[in-house]
N, C-alpha and C. Protein backbone atom coordinates (compact mmCIF):
# COMPACT_ATOMS: atom_id res chain seq x y z
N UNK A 1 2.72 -35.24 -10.09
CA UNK A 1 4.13 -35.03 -10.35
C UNK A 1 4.60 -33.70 -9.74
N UNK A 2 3.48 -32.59 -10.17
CA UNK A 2 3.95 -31.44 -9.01
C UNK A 2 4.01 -31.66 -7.77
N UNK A 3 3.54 -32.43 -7.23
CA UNK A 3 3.66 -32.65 -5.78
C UNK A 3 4.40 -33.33 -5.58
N UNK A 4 5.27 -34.08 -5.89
CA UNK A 4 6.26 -34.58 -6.24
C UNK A 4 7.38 -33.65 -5.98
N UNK A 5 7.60 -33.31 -6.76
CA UNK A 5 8.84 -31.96 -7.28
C UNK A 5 8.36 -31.04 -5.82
N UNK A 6 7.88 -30.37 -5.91
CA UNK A 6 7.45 -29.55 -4.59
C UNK A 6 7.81 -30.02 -3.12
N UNK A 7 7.38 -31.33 -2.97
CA UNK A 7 7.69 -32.39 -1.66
C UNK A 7 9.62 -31.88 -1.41
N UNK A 8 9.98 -32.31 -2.93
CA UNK A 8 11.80 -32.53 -2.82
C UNK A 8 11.79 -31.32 -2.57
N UNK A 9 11.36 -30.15 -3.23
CA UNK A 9 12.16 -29.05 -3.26
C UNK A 9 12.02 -28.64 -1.30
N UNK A 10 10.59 -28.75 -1.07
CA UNK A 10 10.61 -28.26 0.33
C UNK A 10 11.15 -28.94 1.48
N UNK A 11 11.56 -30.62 1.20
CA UNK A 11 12.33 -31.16 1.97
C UNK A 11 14.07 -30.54 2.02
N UNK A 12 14.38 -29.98 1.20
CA UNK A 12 15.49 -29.83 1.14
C UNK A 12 15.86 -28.40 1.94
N UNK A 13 15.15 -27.39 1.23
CA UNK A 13 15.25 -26.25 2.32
C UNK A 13 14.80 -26.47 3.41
N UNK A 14 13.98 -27.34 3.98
CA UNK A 14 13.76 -27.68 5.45
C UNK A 14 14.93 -28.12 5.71
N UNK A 15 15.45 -29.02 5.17
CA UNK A 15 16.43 -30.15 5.40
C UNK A 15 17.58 -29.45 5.69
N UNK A 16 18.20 -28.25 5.46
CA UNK A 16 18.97 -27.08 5.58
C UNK A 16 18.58 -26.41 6.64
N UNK A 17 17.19 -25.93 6.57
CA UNK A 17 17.39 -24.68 7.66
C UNK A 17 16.72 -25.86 9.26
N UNK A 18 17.01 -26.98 8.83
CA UNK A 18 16.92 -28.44 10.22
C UNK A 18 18.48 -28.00 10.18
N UNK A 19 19.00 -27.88 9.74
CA UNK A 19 20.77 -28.52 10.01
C UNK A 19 21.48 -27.38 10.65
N UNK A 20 20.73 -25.87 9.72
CA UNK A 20 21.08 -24.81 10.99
C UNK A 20 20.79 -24.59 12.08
N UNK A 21 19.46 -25.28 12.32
CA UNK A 21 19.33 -25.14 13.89
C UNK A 21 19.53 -25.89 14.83
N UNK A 22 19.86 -27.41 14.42
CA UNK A 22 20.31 -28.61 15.55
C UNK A 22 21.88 -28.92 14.87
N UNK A 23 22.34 -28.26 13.98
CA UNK A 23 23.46 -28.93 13.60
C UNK A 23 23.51 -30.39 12.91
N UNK A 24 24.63 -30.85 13.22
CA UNK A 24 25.48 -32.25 12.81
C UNK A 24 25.01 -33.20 13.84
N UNK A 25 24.12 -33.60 13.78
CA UNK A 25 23.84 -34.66 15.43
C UNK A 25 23.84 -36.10 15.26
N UNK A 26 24.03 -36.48 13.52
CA UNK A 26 24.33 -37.71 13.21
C UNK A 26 25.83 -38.33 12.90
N UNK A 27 26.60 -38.78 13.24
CA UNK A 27 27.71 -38.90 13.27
C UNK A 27 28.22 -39.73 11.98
N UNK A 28 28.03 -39.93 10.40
CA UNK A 28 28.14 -40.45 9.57
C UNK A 28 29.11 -41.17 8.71
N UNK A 29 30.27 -40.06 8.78
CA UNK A 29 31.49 -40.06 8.57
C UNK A 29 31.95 -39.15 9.24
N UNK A 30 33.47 -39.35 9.25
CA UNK A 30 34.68 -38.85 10.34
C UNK A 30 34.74 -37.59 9.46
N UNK A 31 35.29 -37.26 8.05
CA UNK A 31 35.40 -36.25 7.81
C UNK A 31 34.16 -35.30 8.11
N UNK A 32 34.51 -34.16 8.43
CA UNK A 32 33.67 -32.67 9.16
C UNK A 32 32.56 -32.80 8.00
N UNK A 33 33.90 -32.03 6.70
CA UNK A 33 32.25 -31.09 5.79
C UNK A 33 31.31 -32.57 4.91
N UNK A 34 31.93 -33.59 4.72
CA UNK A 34 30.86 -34.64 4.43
C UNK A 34 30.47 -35.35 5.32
N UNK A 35 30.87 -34.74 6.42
CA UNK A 35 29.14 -35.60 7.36
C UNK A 35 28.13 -33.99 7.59
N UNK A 36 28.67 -32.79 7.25
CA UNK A 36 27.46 -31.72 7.58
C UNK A 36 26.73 -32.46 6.31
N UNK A 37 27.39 -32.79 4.97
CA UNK A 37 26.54 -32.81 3.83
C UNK A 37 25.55 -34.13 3.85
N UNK A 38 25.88 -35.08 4.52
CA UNK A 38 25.22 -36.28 4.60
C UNK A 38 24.08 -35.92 5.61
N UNK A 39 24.73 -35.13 6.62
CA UNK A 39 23.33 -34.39 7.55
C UNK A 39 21.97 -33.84 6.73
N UNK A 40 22.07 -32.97 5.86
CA UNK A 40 21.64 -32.80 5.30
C UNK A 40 20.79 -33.63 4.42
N UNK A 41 21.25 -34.53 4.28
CA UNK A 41 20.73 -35.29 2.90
C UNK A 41 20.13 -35.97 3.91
N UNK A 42 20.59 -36.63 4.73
CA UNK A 42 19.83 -37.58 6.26
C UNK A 42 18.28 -36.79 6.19
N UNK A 43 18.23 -34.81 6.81
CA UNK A 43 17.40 -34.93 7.31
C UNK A 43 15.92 -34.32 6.02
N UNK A 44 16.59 -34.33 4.99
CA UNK A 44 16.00 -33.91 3.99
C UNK A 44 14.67 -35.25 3.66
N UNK A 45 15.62 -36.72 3.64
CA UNK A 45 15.00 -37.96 3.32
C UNK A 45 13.80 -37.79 4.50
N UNK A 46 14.26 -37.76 5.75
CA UNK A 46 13.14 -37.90 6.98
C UNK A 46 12.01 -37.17 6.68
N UNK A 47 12.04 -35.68 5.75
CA UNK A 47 11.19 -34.60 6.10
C UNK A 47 10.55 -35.27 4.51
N UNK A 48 10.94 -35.87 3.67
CA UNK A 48 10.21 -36.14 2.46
C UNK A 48 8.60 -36.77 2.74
N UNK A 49 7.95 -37.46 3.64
CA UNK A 49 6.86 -38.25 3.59
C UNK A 49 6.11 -37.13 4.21
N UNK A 50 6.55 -36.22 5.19
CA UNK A 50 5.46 -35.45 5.90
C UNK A 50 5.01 -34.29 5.20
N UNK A 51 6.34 -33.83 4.29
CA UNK A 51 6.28 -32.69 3.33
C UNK A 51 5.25 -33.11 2.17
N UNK A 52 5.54 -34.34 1.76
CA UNK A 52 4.74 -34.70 0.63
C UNK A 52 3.26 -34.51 1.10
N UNK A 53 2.95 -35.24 2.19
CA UNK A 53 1.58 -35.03 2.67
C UNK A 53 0.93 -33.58 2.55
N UNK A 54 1.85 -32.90 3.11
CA UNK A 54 1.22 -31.63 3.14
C UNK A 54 0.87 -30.71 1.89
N UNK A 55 2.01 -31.02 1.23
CA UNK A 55 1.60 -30.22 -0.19
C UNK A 55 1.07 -30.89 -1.27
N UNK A 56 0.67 -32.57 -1.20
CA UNK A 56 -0.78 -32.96 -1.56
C UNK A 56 -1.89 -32.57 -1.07
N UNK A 57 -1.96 -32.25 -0.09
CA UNK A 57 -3.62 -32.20 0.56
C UNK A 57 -3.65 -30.57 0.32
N UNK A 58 -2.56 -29.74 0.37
CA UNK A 58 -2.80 -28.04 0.34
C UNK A 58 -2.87 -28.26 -0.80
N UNK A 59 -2.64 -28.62 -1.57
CA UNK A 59 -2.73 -28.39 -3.37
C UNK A 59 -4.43 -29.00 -3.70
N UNK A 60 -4.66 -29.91 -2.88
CA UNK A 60 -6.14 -30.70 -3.04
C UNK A 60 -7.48 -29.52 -2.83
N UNK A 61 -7.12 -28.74 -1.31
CA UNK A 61 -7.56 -27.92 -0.91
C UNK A 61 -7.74 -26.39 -1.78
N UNK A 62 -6.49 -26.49 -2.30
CA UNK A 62 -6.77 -25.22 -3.29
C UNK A 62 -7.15 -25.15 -4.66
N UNK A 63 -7.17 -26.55 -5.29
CA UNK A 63 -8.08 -27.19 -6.06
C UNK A 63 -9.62 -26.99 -5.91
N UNK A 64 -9.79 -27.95 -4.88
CA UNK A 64 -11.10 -27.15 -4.64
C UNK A 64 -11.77 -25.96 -4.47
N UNK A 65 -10.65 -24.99 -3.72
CA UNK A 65 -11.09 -23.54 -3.77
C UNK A 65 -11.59 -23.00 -4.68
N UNK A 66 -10.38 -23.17 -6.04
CA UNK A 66 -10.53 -22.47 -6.93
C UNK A 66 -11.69 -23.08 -7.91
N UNK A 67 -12.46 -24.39 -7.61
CA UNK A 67 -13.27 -24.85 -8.55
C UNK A 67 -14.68 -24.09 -7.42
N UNK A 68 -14.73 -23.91 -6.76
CA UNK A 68 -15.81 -23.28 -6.21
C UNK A 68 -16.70 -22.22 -6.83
């Protein structure tokens, strides 16, 4: 479940500091500030499966560390 929660939280600040650096590149809706916000939410969903991966297996890894 922490990895869980962790996955969202780090998709989202990715998912933000993705949107500051390529912008709006999905065209979603016509209005401006709810398509930056749908950008966002767009690239937050994309970054959820790779994020999750990672902070299962680093959490696995430091599991083990610390049982060493």
């Amino acid at each position: 479940m922490a990895a869980l929660v962790l996955s969202l939280v780090l998709s989202v600040v990715m998912g933000g500091v993705l949107w500051l650096m390529i912008g709006s590149r999905l065209e979603i809706k016509d209005e401006r500030a709810y398509n930056d916000l749908m950008n966002v939410c767009a690239y937050a969903v994309f970054l959820i499966p790779p994020n999750f991966l990672f902070v299962f297996f680093y959490l696995f890894l430091v599991v083990i560390y610390l049982n060493m």
